[in-house]
Protein backbone atom coordinates (compact mmCIF):
# COMPACT_ATOMS: atom_id res chain seq x y z
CA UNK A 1 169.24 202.03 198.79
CA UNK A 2 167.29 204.03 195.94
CA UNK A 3 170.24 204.11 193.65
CA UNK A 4 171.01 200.29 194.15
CA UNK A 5 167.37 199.81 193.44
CA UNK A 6 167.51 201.44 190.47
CA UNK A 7 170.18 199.59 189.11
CA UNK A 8 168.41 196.09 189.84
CA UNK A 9 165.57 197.11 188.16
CA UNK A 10 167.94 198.27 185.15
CA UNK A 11 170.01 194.96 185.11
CA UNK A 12 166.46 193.27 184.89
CA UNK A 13 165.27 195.47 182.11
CA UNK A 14 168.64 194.90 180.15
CA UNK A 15 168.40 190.90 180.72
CA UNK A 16 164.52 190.41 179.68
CA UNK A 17 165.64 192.81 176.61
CA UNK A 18 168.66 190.77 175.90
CA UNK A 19 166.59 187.36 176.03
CA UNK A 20 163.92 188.80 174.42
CA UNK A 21 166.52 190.16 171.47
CA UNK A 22 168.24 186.42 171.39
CA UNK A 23 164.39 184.67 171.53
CA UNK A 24 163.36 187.30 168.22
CA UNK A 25 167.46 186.14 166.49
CA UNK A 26 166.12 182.13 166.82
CA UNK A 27 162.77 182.73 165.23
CA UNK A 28 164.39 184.63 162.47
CA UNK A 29 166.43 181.66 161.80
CA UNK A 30 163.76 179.29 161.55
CA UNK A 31 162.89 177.72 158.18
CA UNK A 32 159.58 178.90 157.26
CA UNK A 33 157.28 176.16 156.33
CA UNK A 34 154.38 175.21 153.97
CA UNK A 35 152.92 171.82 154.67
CA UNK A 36 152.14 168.85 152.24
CA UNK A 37 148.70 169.01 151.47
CA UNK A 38 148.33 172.93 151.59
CA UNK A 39 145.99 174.16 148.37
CA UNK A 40 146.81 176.40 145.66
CA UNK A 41 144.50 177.63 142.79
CA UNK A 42 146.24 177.62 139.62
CA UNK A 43 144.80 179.16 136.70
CA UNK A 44 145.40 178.34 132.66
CA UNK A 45 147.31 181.48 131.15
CA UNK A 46 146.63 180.30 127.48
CA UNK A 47 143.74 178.09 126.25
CA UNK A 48 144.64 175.03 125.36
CA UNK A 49 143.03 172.82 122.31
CA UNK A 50 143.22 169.21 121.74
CA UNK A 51 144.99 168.53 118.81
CA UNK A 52 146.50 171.90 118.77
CA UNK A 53 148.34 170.97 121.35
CA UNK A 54 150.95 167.75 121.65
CA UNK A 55 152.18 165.35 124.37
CA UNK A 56 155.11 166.81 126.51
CA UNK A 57 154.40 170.12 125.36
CA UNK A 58 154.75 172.70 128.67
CA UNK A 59 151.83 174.43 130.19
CA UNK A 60 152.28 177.51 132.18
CA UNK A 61 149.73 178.60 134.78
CA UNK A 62 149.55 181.60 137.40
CA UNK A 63 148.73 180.88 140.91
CA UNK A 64 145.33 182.53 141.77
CA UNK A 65 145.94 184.16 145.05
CA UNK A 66 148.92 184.59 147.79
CA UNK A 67 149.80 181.21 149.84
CA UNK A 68 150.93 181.78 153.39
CA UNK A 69 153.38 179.43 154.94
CA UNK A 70 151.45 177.20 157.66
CA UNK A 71 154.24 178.08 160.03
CA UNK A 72 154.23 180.93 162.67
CA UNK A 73 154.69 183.87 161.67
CA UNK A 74 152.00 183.07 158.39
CA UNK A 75 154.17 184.80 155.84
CA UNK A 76 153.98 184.92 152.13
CA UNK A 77 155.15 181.81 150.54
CA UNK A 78 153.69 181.81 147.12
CA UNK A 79 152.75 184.87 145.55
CA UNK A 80 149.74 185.55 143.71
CA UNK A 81 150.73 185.45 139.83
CA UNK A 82 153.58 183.31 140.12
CA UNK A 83 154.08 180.67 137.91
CA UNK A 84 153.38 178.11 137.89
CA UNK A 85 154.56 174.86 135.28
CA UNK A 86 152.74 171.45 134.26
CA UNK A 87 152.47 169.74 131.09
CA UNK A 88 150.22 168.00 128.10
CA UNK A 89 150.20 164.63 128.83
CA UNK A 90 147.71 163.43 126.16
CA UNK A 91 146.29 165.19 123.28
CA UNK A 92 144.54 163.72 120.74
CA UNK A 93 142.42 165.26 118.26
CA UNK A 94 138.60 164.53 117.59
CA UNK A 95 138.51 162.04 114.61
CA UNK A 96 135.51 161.09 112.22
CA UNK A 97 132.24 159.33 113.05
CA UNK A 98 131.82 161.32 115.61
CA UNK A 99 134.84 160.31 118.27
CA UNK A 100 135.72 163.20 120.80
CA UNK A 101 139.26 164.63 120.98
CA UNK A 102 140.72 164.61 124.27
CA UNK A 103 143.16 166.48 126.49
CA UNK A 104 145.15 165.44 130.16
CA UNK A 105 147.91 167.93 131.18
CA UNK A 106 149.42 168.02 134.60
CA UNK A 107 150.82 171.36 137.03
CA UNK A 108 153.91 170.11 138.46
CA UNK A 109 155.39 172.94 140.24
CA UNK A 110 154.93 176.48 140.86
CA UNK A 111 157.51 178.85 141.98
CA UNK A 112 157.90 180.08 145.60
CA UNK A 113 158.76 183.81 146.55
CA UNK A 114 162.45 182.72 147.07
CA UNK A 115 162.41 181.55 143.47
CA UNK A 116 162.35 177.51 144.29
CA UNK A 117 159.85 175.04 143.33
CA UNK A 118 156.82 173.79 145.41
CA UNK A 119 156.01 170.39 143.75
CA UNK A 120 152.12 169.70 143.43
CA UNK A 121 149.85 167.03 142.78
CA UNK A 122 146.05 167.27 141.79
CA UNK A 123 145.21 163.76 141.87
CA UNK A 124 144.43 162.87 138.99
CA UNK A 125 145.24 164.29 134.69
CA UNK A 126 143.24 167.92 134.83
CA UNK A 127 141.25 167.77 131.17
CA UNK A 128 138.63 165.66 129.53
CA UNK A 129 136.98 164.56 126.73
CA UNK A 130 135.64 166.46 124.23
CA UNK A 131 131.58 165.73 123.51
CA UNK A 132 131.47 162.99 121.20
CA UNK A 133 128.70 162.98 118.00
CA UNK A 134 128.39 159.49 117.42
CA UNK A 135 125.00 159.06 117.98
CA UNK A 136 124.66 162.17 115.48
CA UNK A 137 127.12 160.07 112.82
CA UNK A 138 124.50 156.71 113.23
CA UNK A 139 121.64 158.84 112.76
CA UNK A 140 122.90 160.77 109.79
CA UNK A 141 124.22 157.65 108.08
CA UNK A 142 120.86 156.00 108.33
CA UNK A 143 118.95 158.94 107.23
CA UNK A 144 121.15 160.37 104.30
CA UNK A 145 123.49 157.73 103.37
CA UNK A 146 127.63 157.77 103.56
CA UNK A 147 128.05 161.53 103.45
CA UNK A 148 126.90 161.10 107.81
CA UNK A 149 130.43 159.74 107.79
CA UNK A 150 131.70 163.05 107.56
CA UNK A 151 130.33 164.24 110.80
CA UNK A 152 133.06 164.56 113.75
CA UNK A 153 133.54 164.78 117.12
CA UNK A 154 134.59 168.02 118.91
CA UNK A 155 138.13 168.93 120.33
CA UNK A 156 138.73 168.95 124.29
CA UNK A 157 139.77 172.67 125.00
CA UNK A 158 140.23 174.74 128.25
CA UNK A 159 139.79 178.51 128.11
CA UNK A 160 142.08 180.83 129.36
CA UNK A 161 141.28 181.90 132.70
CA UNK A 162 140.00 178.55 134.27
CA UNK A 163 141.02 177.44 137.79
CA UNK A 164 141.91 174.12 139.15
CA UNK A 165 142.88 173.37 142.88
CA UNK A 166 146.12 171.57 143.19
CA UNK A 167 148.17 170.42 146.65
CA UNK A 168 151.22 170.76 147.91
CA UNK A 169 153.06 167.63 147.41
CA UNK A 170 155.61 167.14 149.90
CA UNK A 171 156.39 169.77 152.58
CA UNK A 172 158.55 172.51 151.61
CA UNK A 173 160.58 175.11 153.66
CA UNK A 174 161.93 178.93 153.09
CA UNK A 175 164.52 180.29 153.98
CA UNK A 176 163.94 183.08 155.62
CA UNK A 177 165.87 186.42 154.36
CA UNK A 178 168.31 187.73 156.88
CA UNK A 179 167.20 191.51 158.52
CA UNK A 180 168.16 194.29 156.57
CA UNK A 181 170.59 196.81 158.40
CA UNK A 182 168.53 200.39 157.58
């Protein structure tokens, strides 16, 4: 009676180990997933000039800090430093009587630990306008003639270093990477 005992409690053991083992093999195959909408801080690896710079021209970023997938388990999705690609998509340089240059570039992608792209979307063109010195050019026309012409507006420019929140634009998945036999 002991030793049939025994066994039944071993044939239990064996099955909950066995459907525990098969429930662990599912999960493993399970795309891992980051969901549209998810943030990631991207940050300028290069400072970039209006004027210096020219439409269509590629920008590279780094992402700022890991991204975990918003799937169970939370693993790493995006790792911090990867890069991350955009574009200019205007640049135009300051001109004379005081207009302001002005910059737009866009992060399109960055680059997932698996090596494919995450597509983003920030809204709107990152950049601006540069600060514009027309008042100054009136002013120093009517005080000292035609040489106020000569004044200009300054160029757009982002220093290296800045960050700028972006979202995940449509969900993407991971495969995950199959066990390693050690």
């Amino acid at each position: 009676m002991r030793r049939s005992k025994g066994i039944a409690a071993l044939l239990a053991l064996a099955l909950a180990c066995s459907l525990l083992a098969a429930r662990a093999g599912h999960a493993a195959s399970d795309p891992i997933v980051l969901a549209e909408g998810t943030p990631i801080d991207i940050t300028v690896t290069k400072t970039l000039k209006s004027g210096a710079v020219h439409d269509g021209d590629p920008v590279t970023f780094a992402v700022a800090s890991d991204v975990l997938s918003t799937s169970e388990p939370h693993t790493l999705f995006v790792a911090k430093g990867a890069i991350a690609m955009g574009r200019i998509i205007l640049s135009k340089k300051k001109t004379m009587l005081g207009g302001p240059g002005d910059l737009q570039f866009s992060c399109d992608y960055c680059l997932g630990v698996d090596g494919r792209r995450v597509y983003l979307r920030g809204g709107q063109c990152i950049g601006g306008k540069g600060k514009s010195n027309s008042t100054a050019t009136i002013a120093a026309v009517v005080l000292v003639g035609a040489s106020g012409l000569l004044i200009s507006g300054r160029d757009s420019s982002v220093a290296q270093g800045t960050t700028y929140r972006m979202f995940v634009d449509q969900e993407a998945t991971l495969k995950p990477s199959p066990p390693s036999n050690l």
